[in-house]
Structures are given as C-alpha cells and as structure tokens.
C-alpha atoms as a PDB file:
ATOM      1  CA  UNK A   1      56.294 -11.943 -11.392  1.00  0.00           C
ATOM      2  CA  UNK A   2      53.132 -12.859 -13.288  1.00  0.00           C
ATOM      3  CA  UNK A   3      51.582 -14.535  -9.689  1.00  0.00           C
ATOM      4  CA  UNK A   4      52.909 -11.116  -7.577  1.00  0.00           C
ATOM      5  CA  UNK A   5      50.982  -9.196 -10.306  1.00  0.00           C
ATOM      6  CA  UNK A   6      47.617 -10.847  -9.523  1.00  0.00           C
ATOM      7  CA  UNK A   7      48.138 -11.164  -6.122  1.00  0.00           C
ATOM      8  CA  UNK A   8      48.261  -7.567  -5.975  1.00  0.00           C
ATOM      9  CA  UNK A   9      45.282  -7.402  -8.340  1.00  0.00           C
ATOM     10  CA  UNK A  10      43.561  -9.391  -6.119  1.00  0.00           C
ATOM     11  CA  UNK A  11      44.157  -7.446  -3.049  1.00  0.00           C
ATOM     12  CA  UNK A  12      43.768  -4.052  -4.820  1.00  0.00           C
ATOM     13  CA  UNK A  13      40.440  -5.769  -6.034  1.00  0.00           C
ATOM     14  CA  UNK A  14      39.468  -6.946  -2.336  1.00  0.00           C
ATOM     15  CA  UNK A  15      40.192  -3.231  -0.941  1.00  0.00           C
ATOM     16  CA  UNK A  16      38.322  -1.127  -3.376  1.00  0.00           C
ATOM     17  CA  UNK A  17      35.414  -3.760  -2.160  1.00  0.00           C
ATOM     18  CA  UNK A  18      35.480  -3.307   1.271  1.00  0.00           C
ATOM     19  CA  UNK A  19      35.500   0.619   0.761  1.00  0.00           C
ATOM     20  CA  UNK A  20      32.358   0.190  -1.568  1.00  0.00           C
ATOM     21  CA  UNK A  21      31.169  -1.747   1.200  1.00  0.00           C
ATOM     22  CA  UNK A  22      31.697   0.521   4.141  1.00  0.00           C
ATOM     23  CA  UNK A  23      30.331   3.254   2.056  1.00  0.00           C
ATOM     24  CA  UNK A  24      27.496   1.538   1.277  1.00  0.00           C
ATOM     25  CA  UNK A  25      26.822   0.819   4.711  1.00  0.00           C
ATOM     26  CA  UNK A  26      27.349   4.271   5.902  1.00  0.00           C
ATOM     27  CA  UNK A  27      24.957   5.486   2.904  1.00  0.00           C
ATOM     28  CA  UNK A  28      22.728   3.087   3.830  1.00  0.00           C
ATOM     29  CA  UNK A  29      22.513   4.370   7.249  1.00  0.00           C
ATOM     30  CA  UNK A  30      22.708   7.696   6.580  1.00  0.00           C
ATOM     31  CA  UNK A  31      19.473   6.977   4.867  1.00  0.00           C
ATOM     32  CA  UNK A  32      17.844   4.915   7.417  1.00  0.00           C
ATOM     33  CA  UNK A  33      18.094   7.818   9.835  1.00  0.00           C
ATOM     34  CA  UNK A  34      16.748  10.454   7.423  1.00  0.00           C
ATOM     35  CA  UNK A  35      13.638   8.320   7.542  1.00  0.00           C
ATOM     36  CA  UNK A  36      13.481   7.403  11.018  1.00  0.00           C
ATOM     37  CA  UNK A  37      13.914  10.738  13.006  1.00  0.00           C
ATOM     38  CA  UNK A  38      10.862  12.725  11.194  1.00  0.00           C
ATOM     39  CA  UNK A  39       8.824   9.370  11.444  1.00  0.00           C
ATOM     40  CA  UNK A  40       9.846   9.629  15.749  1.00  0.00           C
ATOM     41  CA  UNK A  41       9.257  13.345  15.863  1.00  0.00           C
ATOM     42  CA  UNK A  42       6.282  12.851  14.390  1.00  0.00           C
ATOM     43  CA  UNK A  43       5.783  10.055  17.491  1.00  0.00           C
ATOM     44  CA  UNK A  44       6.505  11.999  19.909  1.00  0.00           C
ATOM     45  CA  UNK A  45       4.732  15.207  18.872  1.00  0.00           C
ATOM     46  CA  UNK A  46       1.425  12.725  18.846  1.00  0.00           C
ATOM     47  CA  UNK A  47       1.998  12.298  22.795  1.00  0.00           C
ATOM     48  CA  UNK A  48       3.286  15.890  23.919  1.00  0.00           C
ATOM     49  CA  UNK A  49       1.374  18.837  24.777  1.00  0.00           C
ATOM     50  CA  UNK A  50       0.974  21.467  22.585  1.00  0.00           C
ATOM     51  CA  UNK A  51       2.853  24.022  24.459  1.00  0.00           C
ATOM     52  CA  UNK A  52       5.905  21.039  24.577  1.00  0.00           C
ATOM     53  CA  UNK A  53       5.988  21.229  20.776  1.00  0.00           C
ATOM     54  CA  UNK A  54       9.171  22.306  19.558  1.00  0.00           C
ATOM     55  CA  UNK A  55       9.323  23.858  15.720  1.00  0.00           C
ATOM     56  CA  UNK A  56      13.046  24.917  15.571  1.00  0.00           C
ATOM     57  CA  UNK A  57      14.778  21.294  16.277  1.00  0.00           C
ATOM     58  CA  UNK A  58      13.595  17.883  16.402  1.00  0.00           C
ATOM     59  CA  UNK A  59      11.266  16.357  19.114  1.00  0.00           C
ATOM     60  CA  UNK A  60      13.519  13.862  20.932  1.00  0.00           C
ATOM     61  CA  UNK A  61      11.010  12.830  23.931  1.00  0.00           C
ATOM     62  CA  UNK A  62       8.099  14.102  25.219  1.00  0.00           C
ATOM     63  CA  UNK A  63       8.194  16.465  28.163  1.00  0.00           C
ATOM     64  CA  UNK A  64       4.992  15.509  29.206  1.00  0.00           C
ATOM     65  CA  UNK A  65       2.937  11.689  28.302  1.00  0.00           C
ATOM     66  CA  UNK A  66      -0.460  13.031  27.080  1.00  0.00           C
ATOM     67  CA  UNK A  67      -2.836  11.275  24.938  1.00  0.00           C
ATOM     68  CA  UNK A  68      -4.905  13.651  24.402  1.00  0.00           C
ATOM     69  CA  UNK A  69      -4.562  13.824  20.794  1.00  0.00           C
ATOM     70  CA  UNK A  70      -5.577  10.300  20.348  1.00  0.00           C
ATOM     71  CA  UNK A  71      -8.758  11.060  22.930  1.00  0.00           C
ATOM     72  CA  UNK A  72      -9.580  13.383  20.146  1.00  0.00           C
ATOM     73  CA  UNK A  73      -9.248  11.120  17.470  1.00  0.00           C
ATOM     74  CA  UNK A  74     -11.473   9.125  19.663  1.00  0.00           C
ATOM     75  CA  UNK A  75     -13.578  11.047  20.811  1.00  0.00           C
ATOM     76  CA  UNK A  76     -16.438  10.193  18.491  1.00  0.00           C
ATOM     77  CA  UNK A  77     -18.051   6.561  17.475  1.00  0.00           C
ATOM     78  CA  UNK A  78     -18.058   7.568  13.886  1.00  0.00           C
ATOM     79  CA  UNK A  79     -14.035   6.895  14.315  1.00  0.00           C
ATOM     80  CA  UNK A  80     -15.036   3.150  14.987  1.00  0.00           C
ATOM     81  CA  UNK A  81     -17.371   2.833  11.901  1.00  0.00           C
ATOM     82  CA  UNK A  82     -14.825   5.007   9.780  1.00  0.00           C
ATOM     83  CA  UNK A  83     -11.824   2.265  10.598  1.00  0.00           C
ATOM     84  CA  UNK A  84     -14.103  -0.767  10.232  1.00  0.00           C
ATOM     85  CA  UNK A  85     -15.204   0.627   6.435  1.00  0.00           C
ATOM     86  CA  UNK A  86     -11.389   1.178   6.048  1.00  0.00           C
ATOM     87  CA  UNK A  87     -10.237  -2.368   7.113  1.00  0.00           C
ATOM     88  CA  UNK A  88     -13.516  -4.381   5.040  1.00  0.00           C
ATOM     89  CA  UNK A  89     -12.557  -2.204   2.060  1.00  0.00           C
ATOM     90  CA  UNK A  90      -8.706  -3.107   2.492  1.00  0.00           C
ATOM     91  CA  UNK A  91      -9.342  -7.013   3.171  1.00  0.00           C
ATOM     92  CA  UNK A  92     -11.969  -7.645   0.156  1.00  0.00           C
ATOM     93  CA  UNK A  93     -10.475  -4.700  -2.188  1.00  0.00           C
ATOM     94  CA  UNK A  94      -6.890  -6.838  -1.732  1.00  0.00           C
ATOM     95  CA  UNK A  95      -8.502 -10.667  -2.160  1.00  0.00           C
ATOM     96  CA  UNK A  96     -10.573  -9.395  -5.031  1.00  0.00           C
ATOM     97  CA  UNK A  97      -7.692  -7.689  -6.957  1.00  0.00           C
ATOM     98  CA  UNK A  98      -5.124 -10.548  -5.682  1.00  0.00           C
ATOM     99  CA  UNK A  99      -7.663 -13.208  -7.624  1.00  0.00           C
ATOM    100  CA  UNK A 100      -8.337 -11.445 -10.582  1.00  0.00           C
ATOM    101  CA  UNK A 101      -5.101 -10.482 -11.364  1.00  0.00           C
ATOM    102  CA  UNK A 102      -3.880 -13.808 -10.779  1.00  0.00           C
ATOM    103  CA  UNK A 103      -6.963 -15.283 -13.080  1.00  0.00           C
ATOM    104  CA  UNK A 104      -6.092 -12.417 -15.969  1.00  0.00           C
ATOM    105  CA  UNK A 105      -1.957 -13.317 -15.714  1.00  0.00           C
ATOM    106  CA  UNK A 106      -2.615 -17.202 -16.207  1.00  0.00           C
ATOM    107  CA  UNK A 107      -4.873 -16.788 -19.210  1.00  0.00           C
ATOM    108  CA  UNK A 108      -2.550 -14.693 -20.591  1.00  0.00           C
ATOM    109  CA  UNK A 109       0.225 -17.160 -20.341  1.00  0.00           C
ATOM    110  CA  UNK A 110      -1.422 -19.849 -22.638  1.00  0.00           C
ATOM    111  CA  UNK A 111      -0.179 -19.475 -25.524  1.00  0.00           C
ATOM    112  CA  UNK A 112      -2.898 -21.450 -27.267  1.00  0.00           C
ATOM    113  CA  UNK A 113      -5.463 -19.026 -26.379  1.00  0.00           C
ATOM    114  CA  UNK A 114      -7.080 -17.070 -29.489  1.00  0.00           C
ATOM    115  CA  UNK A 115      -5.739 -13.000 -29.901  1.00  0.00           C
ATOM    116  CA  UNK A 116      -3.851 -13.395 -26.839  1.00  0.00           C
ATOM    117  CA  UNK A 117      -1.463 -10.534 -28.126  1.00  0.00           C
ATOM    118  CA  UNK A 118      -4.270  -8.236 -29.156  1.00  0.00           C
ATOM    119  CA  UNK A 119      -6.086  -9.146 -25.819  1.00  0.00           C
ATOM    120  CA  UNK A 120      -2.688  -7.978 -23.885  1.00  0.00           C
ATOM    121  CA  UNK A 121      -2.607  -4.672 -26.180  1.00  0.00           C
ATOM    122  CA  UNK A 122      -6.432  -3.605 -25.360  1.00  0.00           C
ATOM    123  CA  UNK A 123      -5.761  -4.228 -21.665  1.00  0.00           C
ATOM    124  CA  UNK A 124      -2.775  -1.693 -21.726  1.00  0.00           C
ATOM    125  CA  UNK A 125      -4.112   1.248 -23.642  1.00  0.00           C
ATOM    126  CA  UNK A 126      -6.246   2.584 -19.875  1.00  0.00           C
ATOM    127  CA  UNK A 127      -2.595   2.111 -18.560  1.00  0.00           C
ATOM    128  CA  UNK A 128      -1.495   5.005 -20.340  1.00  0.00           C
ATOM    129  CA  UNK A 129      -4.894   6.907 -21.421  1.00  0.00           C
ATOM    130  CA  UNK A 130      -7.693   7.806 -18.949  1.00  0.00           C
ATOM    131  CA  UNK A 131     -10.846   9.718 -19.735  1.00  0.00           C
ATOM    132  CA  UNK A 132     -10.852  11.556 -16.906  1.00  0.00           C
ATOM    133  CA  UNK A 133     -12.836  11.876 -13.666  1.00  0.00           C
ATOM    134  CA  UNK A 134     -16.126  13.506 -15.240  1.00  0.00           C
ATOM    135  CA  UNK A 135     -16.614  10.336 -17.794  1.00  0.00           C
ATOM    136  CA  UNK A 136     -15.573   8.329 -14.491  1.00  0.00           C
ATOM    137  CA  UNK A 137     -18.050  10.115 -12.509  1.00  0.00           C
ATOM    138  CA  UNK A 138     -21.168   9.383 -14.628  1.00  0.00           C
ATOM    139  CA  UNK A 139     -19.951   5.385 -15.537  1.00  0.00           C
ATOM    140  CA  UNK A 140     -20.024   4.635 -11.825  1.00  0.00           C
ATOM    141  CA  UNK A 141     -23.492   6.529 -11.368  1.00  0.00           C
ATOM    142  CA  UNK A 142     -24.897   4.539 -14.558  1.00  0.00           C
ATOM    143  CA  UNK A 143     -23.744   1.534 -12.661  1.00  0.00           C
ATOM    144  CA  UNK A 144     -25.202   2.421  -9.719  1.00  0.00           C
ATOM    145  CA  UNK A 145     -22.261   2.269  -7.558  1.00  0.00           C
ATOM    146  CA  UNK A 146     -22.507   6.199  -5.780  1.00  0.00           C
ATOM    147  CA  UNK A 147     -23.285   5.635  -2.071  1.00  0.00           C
ATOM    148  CA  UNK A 148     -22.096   1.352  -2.619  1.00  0.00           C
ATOM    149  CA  UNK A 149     -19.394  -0.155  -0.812  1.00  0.00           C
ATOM    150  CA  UNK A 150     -18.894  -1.737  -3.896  1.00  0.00           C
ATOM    151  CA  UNK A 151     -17.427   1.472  -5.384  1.00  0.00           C
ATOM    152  CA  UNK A 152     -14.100   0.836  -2.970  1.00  0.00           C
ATOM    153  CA  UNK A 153     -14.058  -3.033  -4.377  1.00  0.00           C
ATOM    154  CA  UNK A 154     -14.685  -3.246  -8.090  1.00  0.00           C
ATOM    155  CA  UNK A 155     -13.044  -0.425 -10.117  1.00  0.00           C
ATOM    156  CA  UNK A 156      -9.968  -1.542  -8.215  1.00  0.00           C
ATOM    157  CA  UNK A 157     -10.259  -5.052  -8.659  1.00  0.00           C
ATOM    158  CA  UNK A 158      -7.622  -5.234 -11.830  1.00  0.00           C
ATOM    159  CA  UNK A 159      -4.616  -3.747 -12.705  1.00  0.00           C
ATOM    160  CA  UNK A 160      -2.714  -4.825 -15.989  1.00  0.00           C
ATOM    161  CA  UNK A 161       0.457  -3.071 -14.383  1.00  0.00           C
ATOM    162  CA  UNK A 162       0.117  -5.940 -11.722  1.00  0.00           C
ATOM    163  CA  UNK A 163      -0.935  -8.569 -13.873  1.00  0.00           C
ATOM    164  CA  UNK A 164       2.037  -8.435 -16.119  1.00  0.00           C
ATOM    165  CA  UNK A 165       4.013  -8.887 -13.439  1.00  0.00           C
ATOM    166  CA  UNK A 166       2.159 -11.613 -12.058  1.00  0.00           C
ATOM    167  CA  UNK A 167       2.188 -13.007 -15.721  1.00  0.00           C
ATOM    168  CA  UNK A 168       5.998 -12.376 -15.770  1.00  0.00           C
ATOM    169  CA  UNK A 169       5.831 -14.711 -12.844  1.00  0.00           C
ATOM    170  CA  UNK A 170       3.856 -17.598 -14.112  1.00  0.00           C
ATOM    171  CA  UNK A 171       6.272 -17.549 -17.347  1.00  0.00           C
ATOM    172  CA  UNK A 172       9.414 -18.666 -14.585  1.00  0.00           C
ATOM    173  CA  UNK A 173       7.583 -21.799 -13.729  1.00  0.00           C
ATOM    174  CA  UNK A 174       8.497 -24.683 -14.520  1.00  0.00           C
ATOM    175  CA  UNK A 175       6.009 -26.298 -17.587  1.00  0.00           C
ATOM    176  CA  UNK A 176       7.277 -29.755 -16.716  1.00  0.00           C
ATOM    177  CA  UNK A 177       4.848 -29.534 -13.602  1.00  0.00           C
ATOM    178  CA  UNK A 178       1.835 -28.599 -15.510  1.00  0.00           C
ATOM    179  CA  UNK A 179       2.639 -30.956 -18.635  1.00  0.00           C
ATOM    180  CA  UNK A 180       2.998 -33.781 -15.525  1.00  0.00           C
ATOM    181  CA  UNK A 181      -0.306 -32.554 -14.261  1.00  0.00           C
ATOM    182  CA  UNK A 182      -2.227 -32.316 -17.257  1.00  0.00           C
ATOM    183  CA  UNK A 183      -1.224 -36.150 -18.175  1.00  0.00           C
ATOM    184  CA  UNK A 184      -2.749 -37.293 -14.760  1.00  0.00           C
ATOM    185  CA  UNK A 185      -5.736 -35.899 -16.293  1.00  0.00           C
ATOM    186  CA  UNK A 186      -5.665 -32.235 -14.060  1.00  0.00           C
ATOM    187  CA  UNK A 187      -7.775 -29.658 -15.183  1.00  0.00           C
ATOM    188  CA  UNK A 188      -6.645 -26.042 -16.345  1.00  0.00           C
ATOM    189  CA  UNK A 189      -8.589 -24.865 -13.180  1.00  0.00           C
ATOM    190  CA  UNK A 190      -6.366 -27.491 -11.248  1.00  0.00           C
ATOM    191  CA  UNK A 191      -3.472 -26.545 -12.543  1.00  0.00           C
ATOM    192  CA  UNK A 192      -3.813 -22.863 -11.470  1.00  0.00           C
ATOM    193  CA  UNK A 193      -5.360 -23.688  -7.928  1.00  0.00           C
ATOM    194  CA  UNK A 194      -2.852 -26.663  -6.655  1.00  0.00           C
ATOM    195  CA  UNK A 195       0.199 -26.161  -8.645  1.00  0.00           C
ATOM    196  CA  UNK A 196       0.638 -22.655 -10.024  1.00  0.00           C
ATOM    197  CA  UNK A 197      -0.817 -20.328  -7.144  1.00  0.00           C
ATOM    198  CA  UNK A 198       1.246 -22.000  -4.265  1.00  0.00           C
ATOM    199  CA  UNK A 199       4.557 -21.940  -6.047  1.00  0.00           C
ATOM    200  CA  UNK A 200       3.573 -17.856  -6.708  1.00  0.00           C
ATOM    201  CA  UNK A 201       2.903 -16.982  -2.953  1.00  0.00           C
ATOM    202  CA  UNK A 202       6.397 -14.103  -3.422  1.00  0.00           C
ATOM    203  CA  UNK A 203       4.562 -12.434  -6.241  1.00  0.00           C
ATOM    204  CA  UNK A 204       0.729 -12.434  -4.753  1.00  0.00           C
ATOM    205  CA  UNK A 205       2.393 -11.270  -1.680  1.00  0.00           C
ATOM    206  CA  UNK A 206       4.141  -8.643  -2.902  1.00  0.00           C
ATOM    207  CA  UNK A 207       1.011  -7.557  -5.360  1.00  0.00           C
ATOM    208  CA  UNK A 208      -1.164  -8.321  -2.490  1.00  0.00           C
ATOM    209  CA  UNK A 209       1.047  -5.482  -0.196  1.00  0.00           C
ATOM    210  CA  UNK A 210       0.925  -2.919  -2.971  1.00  0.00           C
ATOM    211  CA  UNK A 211      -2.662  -3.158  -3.427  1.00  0.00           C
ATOM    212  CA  UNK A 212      -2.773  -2.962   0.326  1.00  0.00           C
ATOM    213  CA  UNK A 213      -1.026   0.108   0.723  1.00  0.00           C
ATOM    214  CA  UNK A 214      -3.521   1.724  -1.275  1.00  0.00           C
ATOM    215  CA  UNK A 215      -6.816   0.523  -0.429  1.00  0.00           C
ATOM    216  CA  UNK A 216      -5.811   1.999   2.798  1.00  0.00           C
ATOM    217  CA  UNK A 217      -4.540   5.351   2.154  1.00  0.00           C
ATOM    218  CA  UNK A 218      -7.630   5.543  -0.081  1.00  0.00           C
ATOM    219  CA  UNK A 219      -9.673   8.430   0.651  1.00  0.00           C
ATOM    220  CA  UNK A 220     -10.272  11.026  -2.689  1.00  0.00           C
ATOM    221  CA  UNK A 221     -13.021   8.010  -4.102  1.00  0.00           C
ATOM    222  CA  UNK A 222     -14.698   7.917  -0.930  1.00  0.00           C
ATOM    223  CA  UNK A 223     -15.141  11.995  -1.209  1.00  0.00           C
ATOM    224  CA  UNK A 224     -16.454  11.774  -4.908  1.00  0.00           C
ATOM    225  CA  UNK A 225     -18.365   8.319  -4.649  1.00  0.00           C
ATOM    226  CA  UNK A 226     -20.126   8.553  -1.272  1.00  0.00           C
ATOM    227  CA  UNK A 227     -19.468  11.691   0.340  1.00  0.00           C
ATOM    228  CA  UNK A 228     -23.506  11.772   1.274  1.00  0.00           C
ATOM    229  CA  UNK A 229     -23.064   7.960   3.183  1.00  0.00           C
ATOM    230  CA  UNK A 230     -22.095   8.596   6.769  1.00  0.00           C
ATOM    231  CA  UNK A 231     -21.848   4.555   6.626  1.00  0.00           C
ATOM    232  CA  UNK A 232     -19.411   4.070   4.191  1.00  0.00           C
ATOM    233  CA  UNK A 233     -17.170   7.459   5.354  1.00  0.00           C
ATOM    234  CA  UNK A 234     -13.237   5.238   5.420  1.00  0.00           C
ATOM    235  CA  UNK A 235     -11.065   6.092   7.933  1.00  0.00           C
ATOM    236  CA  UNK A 236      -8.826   8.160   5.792  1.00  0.00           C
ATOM    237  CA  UNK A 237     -11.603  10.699   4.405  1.00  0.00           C
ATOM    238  CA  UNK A 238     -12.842  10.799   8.082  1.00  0.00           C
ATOM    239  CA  UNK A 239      -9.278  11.960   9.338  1.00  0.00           C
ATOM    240  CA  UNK A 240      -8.631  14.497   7.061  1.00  0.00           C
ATOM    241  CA  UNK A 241     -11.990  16.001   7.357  1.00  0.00           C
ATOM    242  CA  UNK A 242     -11.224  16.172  11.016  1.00  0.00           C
ATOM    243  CA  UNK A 243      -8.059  18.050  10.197  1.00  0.00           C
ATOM    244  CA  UNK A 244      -9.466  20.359   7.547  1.00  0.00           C
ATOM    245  CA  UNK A 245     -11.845  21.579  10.877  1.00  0.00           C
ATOM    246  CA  UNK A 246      -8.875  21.723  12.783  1.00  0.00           C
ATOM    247  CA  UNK A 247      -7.318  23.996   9.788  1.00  0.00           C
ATOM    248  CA  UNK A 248      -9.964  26.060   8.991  1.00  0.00           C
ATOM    249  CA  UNK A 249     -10.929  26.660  12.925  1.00  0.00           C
ATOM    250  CA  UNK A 250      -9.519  25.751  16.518  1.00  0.00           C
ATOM    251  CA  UNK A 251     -11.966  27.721  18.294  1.00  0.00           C
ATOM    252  CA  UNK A 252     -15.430  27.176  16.857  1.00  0.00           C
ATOM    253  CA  UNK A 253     -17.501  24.040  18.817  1.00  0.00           C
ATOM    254  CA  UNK A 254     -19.534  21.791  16.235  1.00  0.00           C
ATOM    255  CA  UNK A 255     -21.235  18.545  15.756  1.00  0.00           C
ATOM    256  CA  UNK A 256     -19.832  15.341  15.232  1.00  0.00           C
ATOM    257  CA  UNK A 257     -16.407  15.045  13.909  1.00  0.00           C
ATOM    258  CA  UNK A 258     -16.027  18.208  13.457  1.00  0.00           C
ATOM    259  CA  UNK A 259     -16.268  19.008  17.134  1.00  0.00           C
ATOM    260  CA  UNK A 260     -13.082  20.280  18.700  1.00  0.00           C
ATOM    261  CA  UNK A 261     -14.466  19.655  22.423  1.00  0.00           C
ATOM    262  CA  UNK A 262     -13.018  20.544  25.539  1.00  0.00           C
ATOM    263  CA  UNK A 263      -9.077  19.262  24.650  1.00  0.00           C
ATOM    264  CA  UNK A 264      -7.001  22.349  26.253  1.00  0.00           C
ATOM    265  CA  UNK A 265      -3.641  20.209  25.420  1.00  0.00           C
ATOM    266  CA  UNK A 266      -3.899  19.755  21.591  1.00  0.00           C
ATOM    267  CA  UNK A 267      -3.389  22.115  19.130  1.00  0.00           C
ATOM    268  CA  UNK A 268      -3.915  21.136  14.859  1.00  0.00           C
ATOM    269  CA  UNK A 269       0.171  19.772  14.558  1.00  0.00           C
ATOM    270  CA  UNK A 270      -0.869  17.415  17.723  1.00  0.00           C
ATOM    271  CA  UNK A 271      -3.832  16.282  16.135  1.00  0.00           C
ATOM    272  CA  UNK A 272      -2.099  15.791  12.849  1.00  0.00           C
ATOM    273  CA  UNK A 273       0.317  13.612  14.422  1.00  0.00           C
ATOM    274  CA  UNK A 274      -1.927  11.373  16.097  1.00  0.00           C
ATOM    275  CA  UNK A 275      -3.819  10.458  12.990  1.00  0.00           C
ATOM    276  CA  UNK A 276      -0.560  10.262  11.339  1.00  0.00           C
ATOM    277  CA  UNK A 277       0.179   7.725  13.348  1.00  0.00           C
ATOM    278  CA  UNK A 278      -3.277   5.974  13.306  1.00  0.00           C
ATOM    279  CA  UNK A 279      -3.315   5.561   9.772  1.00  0.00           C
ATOM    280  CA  UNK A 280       0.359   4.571   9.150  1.00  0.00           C
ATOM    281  CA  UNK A 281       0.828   2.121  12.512  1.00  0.00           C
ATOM    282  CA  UNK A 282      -1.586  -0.690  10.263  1.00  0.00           C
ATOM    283  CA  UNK A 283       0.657  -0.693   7.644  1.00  0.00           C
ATOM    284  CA  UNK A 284       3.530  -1.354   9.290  1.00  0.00           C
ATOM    285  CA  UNK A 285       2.339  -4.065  11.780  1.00  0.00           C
ATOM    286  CA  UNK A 286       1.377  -6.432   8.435  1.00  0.00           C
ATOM    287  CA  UNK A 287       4.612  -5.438   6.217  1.00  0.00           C
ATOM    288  CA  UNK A 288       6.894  -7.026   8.315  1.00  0.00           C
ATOM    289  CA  UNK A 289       4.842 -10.870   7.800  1.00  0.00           C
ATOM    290  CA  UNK A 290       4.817 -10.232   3.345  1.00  0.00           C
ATOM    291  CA  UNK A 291       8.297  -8.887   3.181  1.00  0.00           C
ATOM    292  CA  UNK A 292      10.297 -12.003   2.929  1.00  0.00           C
ATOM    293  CA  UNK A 293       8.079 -12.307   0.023  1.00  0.00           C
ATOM    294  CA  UNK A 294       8.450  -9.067  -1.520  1.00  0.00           C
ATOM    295  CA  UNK A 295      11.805  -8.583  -3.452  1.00  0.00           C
ATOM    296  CA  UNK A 296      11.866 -12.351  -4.771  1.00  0.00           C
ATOM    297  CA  UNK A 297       8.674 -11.639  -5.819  1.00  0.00           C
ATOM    298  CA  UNK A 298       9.343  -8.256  -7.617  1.00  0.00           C
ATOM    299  CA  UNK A 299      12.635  -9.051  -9.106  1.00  0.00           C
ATOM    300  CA  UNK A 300      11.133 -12.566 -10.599  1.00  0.00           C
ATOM    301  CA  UNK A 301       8.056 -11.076 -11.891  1.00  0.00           C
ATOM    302  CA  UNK A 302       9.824  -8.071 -13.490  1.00  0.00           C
ATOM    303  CA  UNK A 303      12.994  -9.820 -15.523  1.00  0.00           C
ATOM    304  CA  UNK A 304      11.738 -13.421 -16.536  1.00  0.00           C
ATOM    305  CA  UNK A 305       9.078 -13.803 -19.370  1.00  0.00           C
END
C-alpha cells in the first residue's frame, strides 16, 4: 500500500509538471508573439507606401516594396557622419567602462586594501543621490568637455551598479588560482590580466552589452553637451531631430536634415519606422554573439559574494 501511495504521488507529481510545463510554454509564446508582431508591423510599415499604411489592424506585408523611407533617412551625408559618431562613441564608451569597472571590482575584492568598506560606501551614495542636470551642466563646462567627444566617453566610463556585480563575480573565483599565481612570483597586475579577466568573459560580456545598449540609444547628452557641433551630432539625436521636422511640418522644404525633399511615398509614421529600424537593427545583429554569456554572467555576479 505504502509503494501504490508514492507511485501515485509520483505520477500526480509528474502531471502537475507537465501542465506547468505546457503552460509555461504557451505563456512563453504568448509572449514571444506580443513582441514580435508590433516589432514586424513596424517592418513592414518601414517598406510600404504611405497610402498602404493600415491604422485599424496590423501590417502583415507590404502591398507595395518601397524604400523610400530609408532614401530619406539617406538622403543626406550628415546621416553617414551621425552613425560613425554613434558607433566610435559605442565602441570606446563600452571598452572604457568594460576596463574600469573591471579595474574598480578587483580592487575592491582585496580585502587587504585600507577603508575598502568606506571606499565601497562613498562610491554608492551618486547611486542613489544626483545633483541634478544644472550642477551637471556647469562641471562638464568647467572641465571643458561641451562640444568634446570626450563628453560621450568619460562621465560614462564607471558605474558602481556594474561594478558590484562585476565584484560579485570576482568573489566566485577560485583563490587557489591566484594564491598558485602569486607563489610563482605573479604580480597583482598579472593576476587580473591572465587569470582573473579570462575566467570573467560571462560577466564583461554581459556588462559590456548593457553598457552597449545605451551608448547607442544615447541621444539627450548629445542635445545638452554639443548641440552647437555638427561633428559630433550621434545618430540618435540626428534621427529624432529629423522626426521632430517631420512632426512639426510635412510640407515646408528646408536645409539639411531637416529637408523633407521630393519623397511623394512617405508620410511621418513611414519615416518613423525606418529609423526605427535603423537604430534598433545594430543592436540586434551583436546580441545574438554576447548572449551565451549573458545569464551565467548575471545570475553569478548577482548571488555569489
């Protein structure tokens, strides 16, 4: 009797599992394709005419291939320059913060080192407190950095959100390696370069992505900091200047970016979509090479220290 009662305990078990899996799966789906179908109406919109645009249902396919929306977009050099700036400021901005993060989380993680905890503490309190953007304004103008590519690079180049987890990290190694290293006579600089760095490569990735993300989406510093630099305009600021003209007129001809042009198949949601698209197709091409990286690396760095 006592084997028939966990037999059925074990199949009762075994069933309610393989509900909570198929609705799981279903949910899981059910998610996937609230995601998907605005992201390929969206898509489509970006290659339809604007007299094809539906706004009662979703956009399955395109009555008509046009890429005139993405002529606009490229209609103007400035486009190039804009999505060069964008990609510099996305490469160093990333390898900056990537390396001083990583510096910041191994120093924290000797023990030895003097106020370590007090250090830590100081380093959290602009985590939670800012000054605001007027006493941000003025610092970077004392510092010279209005109109400076270096405005995109160095007030982004830490994050103590990032380095604790990164530190987190570092604290699930294994010290045997180090206190093998450091009897061959390896240096602390050693130490991080050859043994700690390579065997982090989940966590930088998945910091690395993050910061990413951002650097290219960025556009609000690039209207405060160098609004007057036609050089360092990103790709982001660029776009959404071209859509505010869009916005504000369809109808009045101007200079530059701002020009509408002769385009008789695009209308403002056309346009929208095709920069839409621009500035989100990036993004995805490089997630897919860091993302075997990325949930080892968040779930380590956020549950072991």
């Amino acid at each position: 009797m006592a084997r028939e009662k966990v037999k059925r305990a074990k199949m009762k078990q075994s069933a309610g599992s393989r509900a909570f899996d198929i609705c799981n799966a279903v949910f899981m789906v059910a998610f996937c394709i609230t995601i998907l179908i605005p992201f390929w109406d969206v898509l489509v919109r970006s290659f339809s005419r604007a007299q094809d645009i539906s706004y009662m249902h979703i956009n399955l396919f395109p009555k008509v291939w046009t890429l005139d929306a993405y002529k606009y977009c490229f209609q103007d050099n400035e486009i190039i320059t804009a999505f060069l700036v964008s990609v510099l400021r996305t490469i160093i901005g990333t390898g900056v913060h990537a390396i001083v993060c990583c510096m910041a989380a191994y120093s924290l993680t000797r023990t030895e080192m003097p106020f370590r905890r007090l250090i830590t503490a100081v380093l959290l309190i602009p985590m939670f407190f800012s000054a605001g953007m007027i006493p941000a304004y003025l610092n970077m103008k004392r510092l010279g950095l209005l109109n400076n590519f270096l405005v995109y690079v160095l007030p982004t180049g830490f994050s103590i959100y990032n380095t604790i987890i990164i530190r987190n990290y570092f604290f699930s190694i294994d010290k045997g390696m180090e206190e093998a290293a450091s009897i061959d006579g390896a240096s602390q600089v050693k130490i991080f370069t050859s043994i700690i760095m390579p065997l982090s490569k989940p966590v930088i990735a998945t910091v690395a992505l993050w910061q990413m993300v951002g650097q290219w989406n960025a556009w609000f510093d690039n209207m405060v900091y160098c609004r007057r630099s036609a050089s360092l305009t990103t790709l982001q600021y660029l776009l959404r200047r071209m859509l505010d003209s869009l916005t504000a007129s369809t109808s009045t001809a101007a200079s530059g970016v701002e020009a509408i042009g002769a385009l008789v198949d695009t209308n403002p949601d056309t346009i929208k979509a095709a920069t839409t698209i621009l500035v989100v197709l990036p993004i995805v091409a490089v997630y897919p090479f860091l993302q075997k990286y990325f949930v080892q690396g968040i779930m380590v760095g956020a549950v072991k220290g």
